[in-house]
Structures are given as C-alpha cells and as structure tokens.
Protein backbone atom coordinates (compact mmCIF):
# COMPACT_ATOMS: atom_id res chain seq x y z
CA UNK A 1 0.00 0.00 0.00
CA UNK A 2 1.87 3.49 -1.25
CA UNK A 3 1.14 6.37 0.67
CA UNK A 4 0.45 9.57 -0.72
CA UNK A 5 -0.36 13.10 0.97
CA UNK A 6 -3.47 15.16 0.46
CA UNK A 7 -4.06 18.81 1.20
CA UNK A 8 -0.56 18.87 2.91
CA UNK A 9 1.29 21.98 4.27
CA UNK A 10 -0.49 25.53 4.00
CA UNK A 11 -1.60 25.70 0.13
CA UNK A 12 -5.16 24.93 0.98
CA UNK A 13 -5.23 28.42 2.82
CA UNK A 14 -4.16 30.60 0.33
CA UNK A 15 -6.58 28.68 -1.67
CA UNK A 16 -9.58 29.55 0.71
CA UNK A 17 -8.46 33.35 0.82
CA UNK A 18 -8.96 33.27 -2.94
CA UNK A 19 -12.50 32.04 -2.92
CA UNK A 20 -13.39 34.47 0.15
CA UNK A 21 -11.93 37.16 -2.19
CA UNK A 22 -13.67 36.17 -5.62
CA UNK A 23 -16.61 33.79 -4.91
CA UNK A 24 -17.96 32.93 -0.91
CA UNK A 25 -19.23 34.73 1.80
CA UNK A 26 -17.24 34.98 5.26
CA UNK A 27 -20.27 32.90 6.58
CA UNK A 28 -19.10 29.62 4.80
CA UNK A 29 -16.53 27.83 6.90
CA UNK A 30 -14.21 26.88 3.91
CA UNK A 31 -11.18 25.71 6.37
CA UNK A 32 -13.18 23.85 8.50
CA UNK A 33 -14.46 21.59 5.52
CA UNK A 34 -10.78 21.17 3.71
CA UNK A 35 -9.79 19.81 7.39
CA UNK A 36 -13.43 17.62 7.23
CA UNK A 37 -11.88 16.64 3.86
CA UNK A 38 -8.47 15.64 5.05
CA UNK A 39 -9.82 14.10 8.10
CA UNK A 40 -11.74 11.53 5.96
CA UNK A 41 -8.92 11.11 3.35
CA UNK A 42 -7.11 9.62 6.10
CA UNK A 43 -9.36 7.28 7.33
CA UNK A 44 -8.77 4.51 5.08
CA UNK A 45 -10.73 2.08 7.09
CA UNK A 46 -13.69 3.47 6.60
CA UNK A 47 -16.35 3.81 3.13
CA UNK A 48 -18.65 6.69 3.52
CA UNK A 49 -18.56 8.11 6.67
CA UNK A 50 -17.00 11.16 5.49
CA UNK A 51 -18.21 13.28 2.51
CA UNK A 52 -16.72 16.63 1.27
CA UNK A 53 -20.80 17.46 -0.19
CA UNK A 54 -21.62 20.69 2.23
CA UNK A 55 -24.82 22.37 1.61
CA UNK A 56 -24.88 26.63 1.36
CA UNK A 57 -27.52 28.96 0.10
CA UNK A 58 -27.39 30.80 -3.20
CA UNK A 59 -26.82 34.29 -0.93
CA UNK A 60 -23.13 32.89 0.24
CA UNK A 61 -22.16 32.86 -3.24
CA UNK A 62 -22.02 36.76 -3.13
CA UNK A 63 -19.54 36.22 -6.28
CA UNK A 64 -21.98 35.32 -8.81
CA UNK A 65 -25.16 36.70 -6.90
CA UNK A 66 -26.60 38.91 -9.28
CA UNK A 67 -26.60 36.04 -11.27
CA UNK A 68 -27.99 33.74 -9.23
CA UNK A 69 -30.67 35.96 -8.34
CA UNK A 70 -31.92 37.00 -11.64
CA UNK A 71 -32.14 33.80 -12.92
CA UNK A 72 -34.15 30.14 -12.30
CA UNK A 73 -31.19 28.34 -11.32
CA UNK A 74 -31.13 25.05 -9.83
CA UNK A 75 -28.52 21.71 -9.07
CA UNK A 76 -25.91 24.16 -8.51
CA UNK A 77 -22.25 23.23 -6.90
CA UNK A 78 -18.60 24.25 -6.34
CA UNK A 79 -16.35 21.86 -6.29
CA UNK A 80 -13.41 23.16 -3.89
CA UNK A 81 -9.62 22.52 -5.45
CA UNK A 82 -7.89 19.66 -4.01
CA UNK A 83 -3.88 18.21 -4.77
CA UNK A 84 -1.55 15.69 -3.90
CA UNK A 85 2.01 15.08 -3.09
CA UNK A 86 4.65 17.63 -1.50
CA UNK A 87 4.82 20.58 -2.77
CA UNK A 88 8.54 21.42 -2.09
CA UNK A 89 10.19 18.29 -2.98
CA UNK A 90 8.22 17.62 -5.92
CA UNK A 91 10.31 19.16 -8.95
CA UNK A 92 7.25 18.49 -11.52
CA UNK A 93 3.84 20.61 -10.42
CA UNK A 94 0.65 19.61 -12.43
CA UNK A 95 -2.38 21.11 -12.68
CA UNK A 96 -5.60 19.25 -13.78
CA UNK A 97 -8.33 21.51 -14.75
CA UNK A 98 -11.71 20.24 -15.87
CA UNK A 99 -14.96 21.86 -16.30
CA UNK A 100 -17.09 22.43 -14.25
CA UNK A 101 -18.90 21.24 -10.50
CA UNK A 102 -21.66 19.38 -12.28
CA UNK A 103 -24.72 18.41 -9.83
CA UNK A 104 -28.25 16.99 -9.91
CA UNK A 105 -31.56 16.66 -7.77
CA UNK A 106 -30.85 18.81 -5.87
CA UNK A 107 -33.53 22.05 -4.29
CA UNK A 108 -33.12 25.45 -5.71
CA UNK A 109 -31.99 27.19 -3.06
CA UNK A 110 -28.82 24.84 -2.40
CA UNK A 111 -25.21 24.92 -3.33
CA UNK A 112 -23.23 21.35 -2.70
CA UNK A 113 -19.64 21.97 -2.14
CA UNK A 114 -17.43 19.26 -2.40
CA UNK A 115 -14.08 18.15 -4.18
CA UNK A 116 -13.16 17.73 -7.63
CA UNK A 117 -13.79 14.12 -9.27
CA UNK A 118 -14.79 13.52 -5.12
CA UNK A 119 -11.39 12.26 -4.76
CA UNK A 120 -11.01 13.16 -1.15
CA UNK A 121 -13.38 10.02 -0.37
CA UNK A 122 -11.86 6.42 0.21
CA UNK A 123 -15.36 5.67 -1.90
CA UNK A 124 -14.50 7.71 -4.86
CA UNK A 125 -10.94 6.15 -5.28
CA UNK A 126 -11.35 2.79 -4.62
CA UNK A 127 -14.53 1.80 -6.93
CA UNK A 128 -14.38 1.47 -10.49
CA UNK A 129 -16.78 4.21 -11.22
CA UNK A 130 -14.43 6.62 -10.85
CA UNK A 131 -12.26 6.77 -14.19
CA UNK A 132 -10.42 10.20 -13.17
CA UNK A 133 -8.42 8.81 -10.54
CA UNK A 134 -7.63 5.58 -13.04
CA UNK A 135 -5.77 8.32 -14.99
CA UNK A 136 -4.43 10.81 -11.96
CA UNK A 137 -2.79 8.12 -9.32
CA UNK A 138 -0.13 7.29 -11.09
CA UNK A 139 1.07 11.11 -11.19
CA UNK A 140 1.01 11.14 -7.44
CA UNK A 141 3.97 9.08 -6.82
CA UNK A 142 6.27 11.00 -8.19
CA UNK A 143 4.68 14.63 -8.83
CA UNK A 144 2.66 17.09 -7.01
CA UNK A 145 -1.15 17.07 -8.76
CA UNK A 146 -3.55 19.85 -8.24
CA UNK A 147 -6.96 19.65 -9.66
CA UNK A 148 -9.25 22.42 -10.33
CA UNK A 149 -12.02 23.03 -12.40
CA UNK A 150 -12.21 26.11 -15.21
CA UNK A 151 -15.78 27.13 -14.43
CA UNK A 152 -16.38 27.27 -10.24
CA UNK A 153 -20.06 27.32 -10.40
CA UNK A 154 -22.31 24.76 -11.89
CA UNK A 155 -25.91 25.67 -12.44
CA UNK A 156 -28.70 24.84 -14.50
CA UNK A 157 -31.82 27.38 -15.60
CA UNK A 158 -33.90 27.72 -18.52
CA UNK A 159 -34.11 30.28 -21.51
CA UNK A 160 -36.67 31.28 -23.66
CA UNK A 161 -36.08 29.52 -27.44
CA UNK A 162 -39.45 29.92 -29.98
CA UNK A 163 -41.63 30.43 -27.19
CA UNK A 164 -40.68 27.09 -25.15
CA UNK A 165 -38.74 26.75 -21.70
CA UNK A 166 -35.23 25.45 -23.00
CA UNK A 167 -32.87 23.94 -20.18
CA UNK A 168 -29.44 25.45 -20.58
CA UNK A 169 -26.11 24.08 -17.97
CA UNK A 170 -23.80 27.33 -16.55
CA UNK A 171 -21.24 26.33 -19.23
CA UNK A 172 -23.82 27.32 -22.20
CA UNK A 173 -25.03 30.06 -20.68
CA UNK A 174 -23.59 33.27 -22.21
CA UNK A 175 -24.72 35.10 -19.10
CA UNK A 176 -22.37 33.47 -17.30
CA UNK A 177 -19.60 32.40 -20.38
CA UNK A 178 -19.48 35.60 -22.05
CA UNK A 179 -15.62 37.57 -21.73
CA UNK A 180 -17.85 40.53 -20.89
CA UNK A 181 -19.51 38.84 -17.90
CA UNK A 182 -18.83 39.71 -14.27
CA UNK A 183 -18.65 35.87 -13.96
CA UNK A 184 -16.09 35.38 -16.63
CA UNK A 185 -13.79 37.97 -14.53
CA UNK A 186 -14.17 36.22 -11.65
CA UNK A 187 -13.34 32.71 -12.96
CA UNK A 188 -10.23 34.38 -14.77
CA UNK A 189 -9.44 35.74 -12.00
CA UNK A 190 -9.78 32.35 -9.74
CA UNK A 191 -7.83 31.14 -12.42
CA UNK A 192 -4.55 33.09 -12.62
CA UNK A 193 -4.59 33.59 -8.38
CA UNK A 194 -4.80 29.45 -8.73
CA UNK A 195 -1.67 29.41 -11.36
CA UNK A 196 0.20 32.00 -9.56
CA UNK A 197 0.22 30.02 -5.94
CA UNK A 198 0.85 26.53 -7.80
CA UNK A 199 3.18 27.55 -10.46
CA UNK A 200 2.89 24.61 -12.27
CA UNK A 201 5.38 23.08 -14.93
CA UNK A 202 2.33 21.85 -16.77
CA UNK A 203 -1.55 22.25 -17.09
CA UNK A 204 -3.82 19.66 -18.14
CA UNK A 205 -6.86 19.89 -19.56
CA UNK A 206 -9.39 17.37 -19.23
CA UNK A 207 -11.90 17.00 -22.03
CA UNK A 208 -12.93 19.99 -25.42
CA UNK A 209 -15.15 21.97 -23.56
CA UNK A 210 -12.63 22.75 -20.21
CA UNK A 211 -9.88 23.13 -23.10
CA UNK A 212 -11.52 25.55 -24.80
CA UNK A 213 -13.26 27.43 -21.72
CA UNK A 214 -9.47 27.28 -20.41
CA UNK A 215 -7.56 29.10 -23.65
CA UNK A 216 -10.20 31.30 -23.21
CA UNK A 217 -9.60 32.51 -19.69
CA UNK A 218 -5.88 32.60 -20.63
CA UNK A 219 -6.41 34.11 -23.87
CA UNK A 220 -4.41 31.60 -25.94
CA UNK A 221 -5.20 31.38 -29.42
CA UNK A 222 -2.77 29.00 -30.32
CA UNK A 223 -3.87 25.61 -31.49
CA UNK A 224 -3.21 22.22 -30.82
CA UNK A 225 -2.69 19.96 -28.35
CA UNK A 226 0.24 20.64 -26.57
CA UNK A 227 1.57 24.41 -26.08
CA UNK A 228 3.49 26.50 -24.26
CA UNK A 229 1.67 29.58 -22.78
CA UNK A 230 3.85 32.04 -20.42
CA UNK A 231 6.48 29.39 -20.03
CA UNK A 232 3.87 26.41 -18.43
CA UNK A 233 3.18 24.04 -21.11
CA UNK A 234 -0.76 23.08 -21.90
CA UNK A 235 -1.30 19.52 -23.10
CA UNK A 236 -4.95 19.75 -24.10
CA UNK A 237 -6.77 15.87 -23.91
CA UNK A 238 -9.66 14.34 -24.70
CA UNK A 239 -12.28 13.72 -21.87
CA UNK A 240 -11.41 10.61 -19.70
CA UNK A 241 -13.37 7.59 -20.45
CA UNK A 242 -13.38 3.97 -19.17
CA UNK A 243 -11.49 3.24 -22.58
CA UNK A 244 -8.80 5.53 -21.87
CA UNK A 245 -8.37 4.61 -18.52
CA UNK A 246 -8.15 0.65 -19.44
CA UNK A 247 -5.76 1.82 -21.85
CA UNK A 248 -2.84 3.90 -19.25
CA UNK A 249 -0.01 2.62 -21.41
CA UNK A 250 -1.04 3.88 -24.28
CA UNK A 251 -1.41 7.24 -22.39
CA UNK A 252 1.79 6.93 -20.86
CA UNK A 253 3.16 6.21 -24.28
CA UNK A 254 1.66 9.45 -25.68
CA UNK A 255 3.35 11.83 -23.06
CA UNK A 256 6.64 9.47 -24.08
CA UNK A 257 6.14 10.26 -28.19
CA UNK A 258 5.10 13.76 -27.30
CA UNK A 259 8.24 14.73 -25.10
CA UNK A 260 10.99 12.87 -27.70
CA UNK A 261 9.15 14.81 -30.47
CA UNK A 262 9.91 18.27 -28.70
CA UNK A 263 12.72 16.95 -26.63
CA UNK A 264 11.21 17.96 -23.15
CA UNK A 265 12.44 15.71 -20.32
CA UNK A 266 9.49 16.66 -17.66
CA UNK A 267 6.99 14.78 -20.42
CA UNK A 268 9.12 12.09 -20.89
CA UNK A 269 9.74 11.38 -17.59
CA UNK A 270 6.12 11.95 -16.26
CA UNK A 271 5.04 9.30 -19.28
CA UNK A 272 7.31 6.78 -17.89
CA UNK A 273 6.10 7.11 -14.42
CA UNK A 274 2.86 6.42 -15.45
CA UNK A 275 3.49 3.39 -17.47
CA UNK A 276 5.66 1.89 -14.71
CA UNK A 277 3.28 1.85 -11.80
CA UNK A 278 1.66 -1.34 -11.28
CA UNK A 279 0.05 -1.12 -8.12
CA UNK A 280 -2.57 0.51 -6.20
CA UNK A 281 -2.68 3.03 -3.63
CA UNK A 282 -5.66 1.57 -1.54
C-alpha cells in the first residue's frame, strides 16, 4: 500500500483566501471543511462516513449573486480545489483543470460543495466508477497534482427559445460564459490567483469543452494539443473515459512520443512514471 499526501502543508489556505476574495461569503466555513476533507482522506478504514458534499444557500455565493438571483437556477455546486504530493520536494507541479462542478436533484436554493472528481473520499478512489483517478494516481507518486475546475459554479436554468422553456447548464449560458460577464472575470481571475500560488510546470486539460473554456480565460489562441503559454506548457486531452483509462499505457506512451518529439524531459519522464506503476494506492 503506497502512501500519498493530500491537502498537505499551507496551500489549501491561500486557496480559501482566494474564494473568500472572488466567490464565498465569510459565513461559509471553507477551512473547516478542507480539514473535514483531510480528516476523511485519512481514514482509510472506513467507506462513507465522510463526505466533502456541504450544503450553502445561493446568498453565500455573493460572487456570482446577481446572477444567481436574476435567474431560475437550480442543481448548482462548487467543487473546492484539491492536490496531492509535496509541494517542495516535488520538482514536476501539475495542474488538472476540468470543467465544471456538475450536480443533480438537488432544491433550488442549495449549493453542494465538495471536491473535484470527489477524490477526497476512500469511496470515490477505490470503486471502479471513478475513471479520473484511473488516470491521476499514477502522477502522485512522483509529482505534485492539483486539480481544479475552469468554471467554479455549476448551475442549471432555462431560456426562452421559440416560445418554449429550453434547459441550458452554466457552461452554455452566455450570461455566465461571455468575456464581458462579471462571472467570466471572476473565474479568470480564480484562475490566474490558482496558477500563480501553484506555479505549475504543466496544465492539463481534461476534455474539449474545459480546453476551450481554459484558452479562453488565458487568452491563448494558439492551437493544438500541446503548447506552451507564459512558459507552463498546456497539453490539451480528450475527456477521460473507461477506454482511456483501461488503456494507461497507451497514455503513458503518448506523453513518451510527445516529449521525444519536442525533446522535453518533464513529459518524458512523467510518461514513464505512469506506465511503470503497477500497483494501487488503496
């Protein structure tokens, strides 16, 4: 059984100050739940018993309240960032970004916070629903891993489309996508604080959508799928899927042909890490 560390030393803090800054009210005890989080990452022993989900109200989220307010939103959640490994002996810092803190049946007036992918529960990890991790615990061993997603706030509502009630998801809605938005600053914003604290070698991103919603906050017009944006290179991949994940070789093979083909060590290396770990953390 490896052992890995979650949440470790003081990054989770400047994290928190962040979100006070751009997205929750002083009301919602962020520190308390990344400790509720590490608390139950810990407890191996145990499937269950501890959950990251945390239920606010829409008027906490004094980041995107106008927003919230105006509009018939429901099923809405904020996944809170989460990483792995040590930060100050790690020499390779990755960020995973995906989209967005997708949700469902949930009451209108509620806002479930929890983790990215839900990887700070023992449940999460060790059943085979959950492909993401399939894909991220091999970069744990060796490499510090932070995951975040592009969009903070997940929502659904419904616009008006030839006179019928159309359901439309935060990501399509303009209100909140659109450069000019007061939500689009304060995801960029999010964003670049994130980037700034981690200073990662590389960013990930999982899937078209948080690819594209990601060049946007960054402004990178460059295409392709792997670039190099203010000196952090951007591998852009598809969405994880149970065939990817039963296929980690061939992934780990891809970061291998990708880093002889520009002759950058970090990929090479981080592909062969993957391919060589054969066992599992739990």
């Amino acid at each position: 059984m490896g052992v890995i560390s979650f949440c470790s030393g003081d990054i989770y803090k400047g994290i928190t100050s962040i979100l006070y800054e751009n997205l929750f009210s002083s009301d919602v005890d962020l520190l308390g739940l990344y400790e509720k989080m590490m608390l139950g990452f810990e407890d191996n022993n145990i499937i269950g018993k501890y959950k990251s989900d945390f239920i606010v109200s829409k008027k906490d989220i004094i980041g995107h309240g106008e927003l919230l307010l105006k509009k018939e939103t429901h099923n809405l959640g904020i996944d809170l960032p989460i990483y792995f490994g040590d930060y100050n002996q790690s020499k390779n810092k990755i960020m995973i970004v995906a989209m967005d803190a997708k949700r469902s049946n949930q009451s209108n007036d509620d806002v479930v916070i929890g983790s990215v992918f839900s990887l700070n529960t023992l449940e999460a990890r060790v059943t085979n629903r959950n492909d993401y991790w399939k894909f991220i615990e091999p970069m744990t061993m060796e490499n510090f891993v932070y995951l975040t997603d592009v969009f903070k706030l997940y929502y659904e509502t419904y616009n008006s489309k030839n006179g019928k009630q159309v359901k439309v998801l935060s990501n399509k809605d303009k209100d909140y996508t659109d450069k000019n938005s007061h939500a689009f600053s304060i995801n960029k914003s999010i964003l670049e604080a994130e980037i700034d604290i981690v200073k990662p070698n590389t960013i990930i991103a999982l899937g078209k959508e948080s690819a594209s919603a990601l060049k946007t906050l960054q402004g990178i017009k460059t295409t392709g799928s792997d670039i190099n944006h203010n000196g952090i290179q951007h591998i852009f991949m598809p969405h994880i899927s149970r065939t990817v994940t039963q296929n980690i070789p061939t992934v780990a093979n891809l970061f291998i042909a990708m880093g002889r083909l520009k002759k950058d060590k970090q990929m090479i290396t981080l592909g062969e890490q993957i391919k060589s770990h054969k066992g599992k953390l739990y």
